[in-house]
PDB file of N, CA and C in Angstrom:
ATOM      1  N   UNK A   1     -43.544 -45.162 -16.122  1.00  0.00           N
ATOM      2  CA  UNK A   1     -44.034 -45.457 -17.451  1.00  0.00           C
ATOM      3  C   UNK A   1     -43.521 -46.833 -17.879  1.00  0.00           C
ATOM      4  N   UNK A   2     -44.454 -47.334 -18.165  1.00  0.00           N
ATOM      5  CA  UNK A   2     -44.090 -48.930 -18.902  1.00  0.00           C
ATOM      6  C   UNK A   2     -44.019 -49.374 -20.077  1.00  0.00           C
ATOM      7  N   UNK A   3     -43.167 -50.129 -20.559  1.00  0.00           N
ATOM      8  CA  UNK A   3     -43.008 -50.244 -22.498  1.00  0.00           C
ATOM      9  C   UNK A   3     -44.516 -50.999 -22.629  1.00  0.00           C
ATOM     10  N   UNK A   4     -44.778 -52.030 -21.652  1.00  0.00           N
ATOM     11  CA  UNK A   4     -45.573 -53.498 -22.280  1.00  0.00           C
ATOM     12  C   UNK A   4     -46.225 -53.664 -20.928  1.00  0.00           C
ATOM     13  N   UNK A   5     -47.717 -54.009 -21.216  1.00  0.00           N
ATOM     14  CA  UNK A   5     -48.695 -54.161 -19.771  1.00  0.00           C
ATOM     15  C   UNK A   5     -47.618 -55.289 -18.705  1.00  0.00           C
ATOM     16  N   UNK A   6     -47.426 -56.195 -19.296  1.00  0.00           N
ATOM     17  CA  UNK A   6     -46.421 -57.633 -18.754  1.00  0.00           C
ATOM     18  C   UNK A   6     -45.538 -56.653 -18.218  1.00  0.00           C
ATOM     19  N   UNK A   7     -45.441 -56.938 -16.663  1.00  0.00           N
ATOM     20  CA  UNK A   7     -44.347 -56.563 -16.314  1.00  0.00           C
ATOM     21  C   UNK A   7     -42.781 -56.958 -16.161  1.00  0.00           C
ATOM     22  N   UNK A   8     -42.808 -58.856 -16.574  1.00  0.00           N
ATOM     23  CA  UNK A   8     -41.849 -59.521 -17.106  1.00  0.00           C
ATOM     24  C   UNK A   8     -41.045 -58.886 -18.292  1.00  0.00           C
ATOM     25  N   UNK A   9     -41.986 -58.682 -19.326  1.00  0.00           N
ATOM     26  CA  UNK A   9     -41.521 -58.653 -20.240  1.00  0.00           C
ATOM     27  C   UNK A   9     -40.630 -57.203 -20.297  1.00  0.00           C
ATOM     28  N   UNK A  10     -41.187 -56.372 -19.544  1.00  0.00           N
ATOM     29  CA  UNK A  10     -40.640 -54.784 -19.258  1.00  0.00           C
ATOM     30  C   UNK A  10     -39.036 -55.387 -18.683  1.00  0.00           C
ATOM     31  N   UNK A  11     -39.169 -56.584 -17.960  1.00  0.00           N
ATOM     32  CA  UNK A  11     -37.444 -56.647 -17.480  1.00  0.00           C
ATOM     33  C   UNK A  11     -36.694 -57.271 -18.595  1.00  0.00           C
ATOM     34  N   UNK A  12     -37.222 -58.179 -19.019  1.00  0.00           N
ATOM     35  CA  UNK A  12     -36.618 -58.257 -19.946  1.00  0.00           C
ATOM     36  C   UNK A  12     -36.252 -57.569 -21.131  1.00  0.00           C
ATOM     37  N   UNK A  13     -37.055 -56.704 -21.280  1.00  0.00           N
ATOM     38  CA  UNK A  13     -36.441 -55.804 -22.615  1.00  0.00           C
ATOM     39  C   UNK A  13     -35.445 -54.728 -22.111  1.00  0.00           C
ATOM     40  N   UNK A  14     -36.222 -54.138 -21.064  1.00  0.00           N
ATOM     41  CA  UNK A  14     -34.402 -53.285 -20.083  1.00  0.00           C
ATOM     42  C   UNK A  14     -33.233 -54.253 -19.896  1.00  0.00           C
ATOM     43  N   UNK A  15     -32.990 -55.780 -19.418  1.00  0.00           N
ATOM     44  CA  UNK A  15     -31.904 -56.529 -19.945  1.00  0.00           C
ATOM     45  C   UNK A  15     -31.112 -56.452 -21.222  1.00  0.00           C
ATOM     46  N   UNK A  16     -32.014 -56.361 -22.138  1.00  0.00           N
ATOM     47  CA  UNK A  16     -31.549 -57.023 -23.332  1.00  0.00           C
ATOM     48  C   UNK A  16     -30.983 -55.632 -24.089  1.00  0.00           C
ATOM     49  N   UNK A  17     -32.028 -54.316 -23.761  1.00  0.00           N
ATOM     50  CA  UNK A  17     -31.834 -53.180 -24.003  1.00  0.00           C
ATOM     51  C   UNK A  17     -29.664 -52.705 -23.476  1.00  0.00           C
ATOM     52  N   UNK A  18     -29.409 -53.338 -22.301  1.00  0.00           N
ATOM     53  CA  UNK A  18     -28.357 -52.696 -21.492  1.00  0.00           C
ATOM     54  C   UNK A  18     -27.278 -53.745 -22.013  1.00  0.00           C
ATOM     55  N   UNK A  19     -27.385 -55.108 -22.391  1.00  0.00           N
ATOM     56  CA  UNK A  19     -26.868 -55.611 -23.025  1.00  0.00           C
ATOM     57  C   UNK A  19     -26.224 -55.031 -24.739  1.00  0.00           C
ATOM     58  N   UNK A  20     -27.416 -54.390 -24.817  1.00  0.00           N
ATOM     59  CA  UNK A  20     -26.913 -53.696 -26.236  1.00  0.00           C
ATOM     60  C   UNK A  20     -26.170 -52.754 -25.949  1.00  0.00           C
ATOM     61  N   UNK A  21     -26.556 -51.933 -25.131  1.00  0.00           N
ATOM     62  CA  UNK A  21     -26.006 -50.692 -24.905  1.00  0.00           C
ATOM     63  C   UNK A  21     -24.229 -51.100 -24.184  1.00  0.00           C
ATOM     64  N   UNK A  22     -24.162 -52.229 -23.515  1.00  0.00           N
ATOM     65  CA  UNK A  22     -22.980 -52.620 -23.102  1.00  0.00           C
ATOM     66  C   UNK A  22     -22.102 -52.857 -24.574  1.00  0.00           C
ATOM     67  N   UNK A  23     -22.390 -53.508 -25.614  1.00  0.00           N
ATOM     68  CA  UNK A  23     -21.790 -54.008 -26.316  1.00  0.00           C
ATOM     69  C   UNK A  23     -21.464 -52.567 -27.263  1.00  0.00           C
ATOM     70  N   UNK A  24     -22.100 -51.954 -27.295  1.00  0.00           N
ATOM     71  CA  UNK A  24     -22.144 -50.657 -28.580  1.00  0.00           C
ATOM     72  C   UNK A  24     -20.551 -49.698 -27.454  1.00  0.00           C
ATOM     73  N   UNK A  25     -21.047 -49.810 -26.390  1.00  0.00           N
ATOM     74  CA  UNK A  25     -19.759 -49.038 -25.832  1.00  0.00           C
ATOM     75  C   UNK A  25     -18.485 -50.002 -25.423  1.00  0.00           C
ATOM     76  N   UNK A  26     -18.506 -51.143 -25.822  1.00  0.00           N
ATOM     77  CA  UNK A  26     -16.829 -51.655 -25.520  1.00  0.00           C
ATOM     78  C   UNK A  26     -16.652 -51.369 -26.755  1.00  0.00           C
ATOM     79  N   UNK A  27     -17.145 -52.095 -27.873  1.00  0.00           N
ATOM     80  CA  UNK A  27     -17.003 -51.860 -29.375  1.00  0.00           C
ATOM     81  C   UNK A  27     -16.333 -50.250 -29.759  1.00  0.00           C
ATOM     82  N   UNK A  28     -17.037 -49.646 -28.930  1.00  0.00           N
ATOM     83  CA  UNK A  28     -16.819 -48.127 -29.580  1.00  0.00           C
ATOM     84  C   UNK A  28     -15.705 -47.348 -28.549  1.00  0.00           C
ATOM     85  N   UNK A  29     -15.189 -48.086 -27.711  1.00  0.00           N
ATOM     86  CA  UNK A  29     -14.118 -47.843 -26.782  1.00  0.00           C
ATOM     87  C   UNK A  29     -12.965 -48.188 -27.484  1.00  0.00           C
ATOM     88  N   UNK A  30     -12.885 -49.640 -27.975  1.00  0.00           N
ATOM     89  CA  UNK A  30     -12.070 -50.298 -28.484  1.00  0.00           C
ATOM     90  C   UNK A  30     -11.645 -49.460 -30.258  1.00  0.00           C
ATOM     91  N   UNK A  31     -12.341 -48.791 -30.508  1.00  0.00           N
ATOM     92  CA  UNK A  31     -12.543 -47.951 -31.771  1.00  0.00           C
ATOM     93  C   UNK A  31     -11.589 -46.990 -31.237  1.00  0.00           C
ATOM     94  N   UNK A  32     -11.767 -45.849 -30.275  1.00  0.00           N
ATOM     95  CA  UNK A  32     -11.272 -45.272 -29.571  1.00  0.00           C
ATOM     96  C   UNK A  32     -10.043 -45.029 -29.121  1.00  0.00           C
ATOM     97  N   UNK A  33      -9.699 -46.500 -28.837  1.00  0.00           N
ATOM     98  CA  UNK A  33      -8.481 -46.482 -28.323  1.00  0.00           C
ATOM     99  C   UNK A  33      -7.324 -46.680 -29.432  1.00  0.00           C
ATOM    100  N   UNK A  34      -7.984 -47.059 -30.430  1.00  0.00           N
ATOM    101  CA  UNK A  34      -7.224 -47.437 -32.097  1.00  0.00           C
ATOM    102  C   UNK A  34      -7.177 -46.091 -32.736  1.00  0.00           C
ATOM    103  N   UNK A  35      -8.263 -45.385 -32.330  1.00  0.00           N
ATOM    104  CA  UNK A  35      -7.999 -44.002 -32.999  1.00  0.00           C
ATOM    105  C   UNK A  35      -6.583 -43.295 -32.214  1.00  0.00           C
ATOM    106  N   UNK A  36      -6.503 -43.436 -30.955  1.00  0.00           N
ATOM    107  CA  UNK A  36      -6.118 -42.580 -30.471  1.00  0.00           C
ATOM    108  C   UNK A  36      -4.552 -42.996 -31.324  1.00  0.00           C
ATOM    109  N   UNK A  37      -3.365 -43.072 -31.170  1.00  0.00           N
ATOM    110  CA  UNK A  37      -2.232 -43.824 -32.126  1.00  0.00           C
ATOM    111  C   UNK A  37      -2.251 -42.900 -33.597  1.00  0.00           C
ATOM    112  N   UNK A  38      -3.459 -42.943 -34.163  1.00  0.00           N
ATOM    113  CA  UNK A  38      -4.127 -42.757 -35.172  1.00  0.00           C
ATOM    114  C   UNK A  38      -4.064 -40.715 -35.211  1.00  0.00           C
ATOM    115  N   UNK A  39      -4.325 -40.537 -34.379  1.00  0.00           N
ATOM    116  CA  UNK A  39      -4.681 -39.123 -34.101  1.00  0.00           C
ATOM    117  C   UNK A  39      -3.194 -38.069 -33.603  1.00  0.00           C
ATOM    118  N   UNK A  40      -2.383 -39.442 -32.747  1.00  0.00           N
ATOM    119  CA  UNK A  40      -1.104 -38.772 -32.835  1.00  0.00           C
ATOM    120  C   UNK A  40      -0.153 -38.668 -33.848  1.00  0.00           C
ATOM    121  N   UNK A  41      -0.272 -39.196 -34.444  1.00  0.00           N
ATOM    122  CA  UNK A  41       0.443 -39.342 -36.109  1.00  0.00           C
ATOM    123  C   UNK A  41       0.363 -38.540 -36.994  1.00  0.00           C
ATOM    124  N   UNK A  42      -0.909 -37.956 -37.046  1.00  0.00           N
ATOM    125  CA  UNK A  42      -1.925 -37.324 -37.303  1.00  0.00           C
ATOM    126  C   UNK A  42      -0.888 -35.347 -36.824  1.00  0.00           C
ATOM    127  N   UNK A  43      -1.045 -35.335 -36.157  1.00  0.00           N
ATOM    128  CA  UNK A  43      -0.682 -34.309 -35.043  1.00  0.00           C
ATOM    129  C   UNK A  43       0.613 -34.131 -35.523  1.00  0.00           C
ATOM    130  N   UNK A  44       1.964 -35.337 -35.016  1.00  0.00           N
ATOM    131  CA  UNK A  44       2.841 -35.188 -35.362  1.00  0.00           C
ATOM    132  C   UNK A  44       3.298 -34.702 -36.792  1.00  0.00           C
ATOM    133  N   UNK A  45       2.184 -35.165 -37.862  1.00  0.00           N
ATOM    134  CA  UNK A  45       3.082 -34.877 -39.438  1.00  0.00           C
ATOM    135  C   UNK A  45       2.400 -33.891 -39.564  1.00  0.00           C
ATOM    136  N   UNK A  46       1.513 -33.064 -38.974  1.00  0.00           N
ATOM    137  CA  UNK A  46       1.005 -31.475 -39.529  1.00  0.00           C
ATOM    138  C   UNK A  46       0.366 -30.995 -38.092  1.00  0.00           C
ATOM    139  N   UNK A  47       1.409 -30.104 -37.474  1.00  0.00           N
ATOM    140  CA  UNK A  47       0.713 -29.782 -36.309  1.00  0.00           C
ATOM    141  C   UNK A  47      -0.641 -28.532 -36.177  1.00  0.00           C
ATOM    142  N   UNK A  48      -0.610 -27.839 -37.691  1.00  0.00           N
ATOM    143  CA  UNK A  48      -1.371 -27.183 -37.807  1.00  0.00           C
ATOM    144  C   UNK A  48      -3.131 -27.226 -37.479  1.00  0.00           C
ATOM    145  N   UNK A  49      -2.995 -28.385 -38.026  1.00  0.00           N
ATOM    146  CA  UNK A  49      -4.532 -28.800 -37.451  1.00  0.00           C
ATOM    147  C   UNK A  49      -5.262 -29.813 -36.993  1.00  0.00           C
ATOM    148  N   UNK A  50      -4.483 -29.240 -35.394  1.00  0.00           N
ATOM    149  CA  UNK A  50      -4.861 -29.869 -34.237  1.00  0.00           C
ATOM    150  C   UNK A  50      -6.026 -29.811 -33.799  1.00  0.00           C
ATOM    151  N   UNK A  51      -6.809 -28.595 -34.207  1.00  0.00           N
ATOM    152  CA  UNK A  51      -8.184 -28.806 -33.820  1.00  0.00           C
ATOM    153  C   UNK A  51      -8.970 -30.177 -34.975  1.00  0.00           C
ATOM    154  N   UNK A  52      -8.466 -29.583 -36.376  1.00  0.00           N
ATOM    155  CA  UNK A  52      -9.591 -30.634 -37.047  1.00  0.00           C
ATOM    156  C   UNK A  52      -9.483 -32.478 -36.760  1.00  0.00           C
ATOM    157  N   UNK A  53      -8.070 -32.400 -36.400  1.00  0.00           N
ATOM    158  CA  UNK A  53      -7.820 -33.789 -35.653  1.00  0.00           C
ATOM    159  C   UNK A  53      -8.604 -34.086 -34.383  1.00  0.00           C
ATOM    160  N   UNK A  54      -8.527 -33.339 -33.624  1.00  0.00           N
ATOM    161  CA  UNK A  54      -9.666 -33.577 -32.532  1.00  0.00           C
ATOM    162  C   UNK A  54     -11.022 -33.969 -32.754  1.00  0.00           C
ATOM    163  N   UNK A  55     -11.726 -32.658 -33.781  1.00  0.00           N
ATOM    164  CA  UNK A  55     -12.405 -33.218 -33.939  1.00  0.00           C
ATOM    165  C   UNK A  55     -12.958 -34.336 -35.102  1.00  0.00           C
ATOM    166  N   UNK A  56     -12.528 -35.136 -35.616  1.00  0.00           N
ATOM    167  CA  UNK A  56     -11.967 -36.056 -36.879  1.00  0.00           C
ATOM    168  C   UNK A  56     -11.947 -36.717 -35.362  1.00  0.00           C
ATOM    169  N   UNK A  57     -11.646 -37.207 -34.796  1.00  0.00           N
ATOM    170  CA  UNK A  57     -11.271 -38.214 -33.540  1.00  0.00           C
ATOM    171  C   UNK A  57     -12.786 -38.348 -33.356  1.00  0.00           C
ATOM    172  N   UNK A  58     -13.546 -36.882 -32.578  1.00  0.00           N
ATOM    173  CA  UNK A  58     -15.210 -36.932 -32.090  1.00  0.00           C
ATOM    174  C   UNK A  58     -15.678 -37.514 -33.070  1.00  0.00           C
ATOM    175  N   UNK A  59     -15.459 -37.125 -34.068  1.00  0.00           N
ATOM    176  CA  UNK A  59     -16.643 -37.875 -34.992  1.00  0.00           C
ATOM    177  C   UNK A  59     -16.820 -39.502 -35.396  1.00  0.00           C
ATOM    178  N   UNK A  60     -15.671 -39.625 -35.586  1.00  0.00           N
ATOM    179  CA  UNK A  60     -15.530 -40.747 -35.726  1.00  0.00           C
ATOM    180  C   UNK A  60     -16.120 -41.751 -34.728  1.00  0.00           C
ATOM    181  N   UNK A  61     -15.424 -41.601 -32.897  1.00  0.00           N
ATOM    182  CA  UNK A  61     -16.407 -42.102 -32.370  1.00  0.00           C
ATOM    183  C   UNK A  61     -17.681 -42.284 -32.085  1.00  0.00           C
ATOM    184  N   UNK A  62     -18.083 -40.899 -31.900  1.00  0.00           N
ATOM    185  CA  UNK A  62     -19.530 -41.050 -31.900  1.00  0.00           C
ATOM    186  C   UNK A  62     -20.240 -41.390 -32.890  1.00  0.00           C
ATOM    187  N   UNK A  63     -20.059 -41.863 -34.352  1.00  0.00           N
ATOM    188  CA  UNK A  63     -20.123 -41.781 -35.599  1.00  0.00           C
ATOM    189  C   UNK A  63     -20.198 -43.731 -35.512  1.00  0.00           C
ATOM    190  N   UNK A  64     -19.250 -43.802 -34.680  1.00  0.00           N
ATOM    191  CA  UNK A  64     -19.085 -45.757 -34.823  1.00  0.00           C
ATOM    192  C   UNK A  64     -19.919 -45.600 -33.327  1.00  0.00           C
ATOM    193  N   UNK A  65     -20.328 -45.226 -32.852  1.00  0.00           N
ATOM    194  CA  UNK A  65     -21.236 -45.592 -31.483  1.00  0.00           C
ATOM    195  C   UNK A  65     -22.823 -45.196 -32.058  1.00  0.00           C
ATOM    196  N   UNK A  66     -23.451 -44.644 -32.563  1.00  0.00           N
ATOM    197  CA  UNK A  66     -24.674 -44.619 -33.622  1.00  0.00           C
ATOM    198  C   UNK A  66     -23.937 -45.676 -34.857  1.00  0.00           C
ATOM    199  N   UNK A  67     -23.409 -46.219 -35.300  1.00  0.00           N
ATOM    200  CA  UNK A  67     -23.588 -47.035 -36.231  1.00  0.00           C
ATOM    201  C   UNK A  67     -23.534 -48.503 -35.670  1.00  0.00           C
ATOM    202  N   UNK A  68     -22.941 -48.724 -34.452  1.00  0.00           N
ATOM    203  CA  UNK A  68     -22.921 -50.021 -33.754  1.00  0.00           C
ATOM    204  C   UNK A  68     -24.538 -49.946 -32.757  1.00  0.00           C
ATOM    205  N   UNK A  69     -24.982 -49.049 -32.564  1.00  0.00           N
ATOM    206  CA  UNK A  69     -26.233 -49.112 -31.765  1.00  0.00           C
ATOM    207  C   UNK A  69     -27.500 -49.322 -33.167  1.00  0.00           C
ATOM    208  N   UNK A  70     -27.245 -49.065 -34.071  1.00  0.00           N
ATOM    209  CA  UNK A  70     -28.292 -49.666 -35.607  1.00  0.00           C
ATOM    210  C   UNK A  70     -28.176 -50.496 -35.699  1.00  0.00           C
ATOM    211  N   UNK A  71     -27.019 -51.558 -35.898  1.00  0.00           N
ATOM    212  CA  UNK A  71     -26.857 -52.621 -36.366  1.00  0.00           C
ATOM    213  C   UNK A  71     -26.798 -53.438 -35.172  1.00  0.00           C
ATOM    214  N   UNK A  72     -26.789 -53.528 -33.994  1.00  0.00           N
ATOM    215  CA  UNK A  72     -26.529 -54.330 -32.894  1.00  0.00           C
ATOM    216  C   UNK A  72     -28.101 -54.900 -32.737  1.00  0.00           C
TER     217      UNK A  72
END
């Protein structure tokens, strides 16, 4: 299946497409890795809820990985 009859233009938009997609996941790695610090602190001053910290961690990333793939 093809986006555009041009088959140039089909490479180029899968380029430019993976380019985005490269940038939305260092961005959202780098998010990630700031959370993590973030999440042990988190843990340490109330160990009770370790699950909602976990997931408070998921969301967040995937949360900044759909908001960097809109705006990118």
């Amino acid at each position: 299946m093809t986006l555009f009859k041009n088959p140039l233009i089909n490479i180029i938009f899968i380029i430019f497409m993976s380019a985005v997609f490269n940038r939305c996941f260092i961005i959202a790695g780098f998010i990630s890795i700031l959370l993590v610090p973030v999440s042990m602190i988190l843990l340490l001053s109330d160990p009770n809820y370790v699950i909602e910290t976990i997931l408070l961690l998921a969301s967040v990333q995937w949360g900044s990985v759909i908001v960097l793939f809109l705006f990118m």
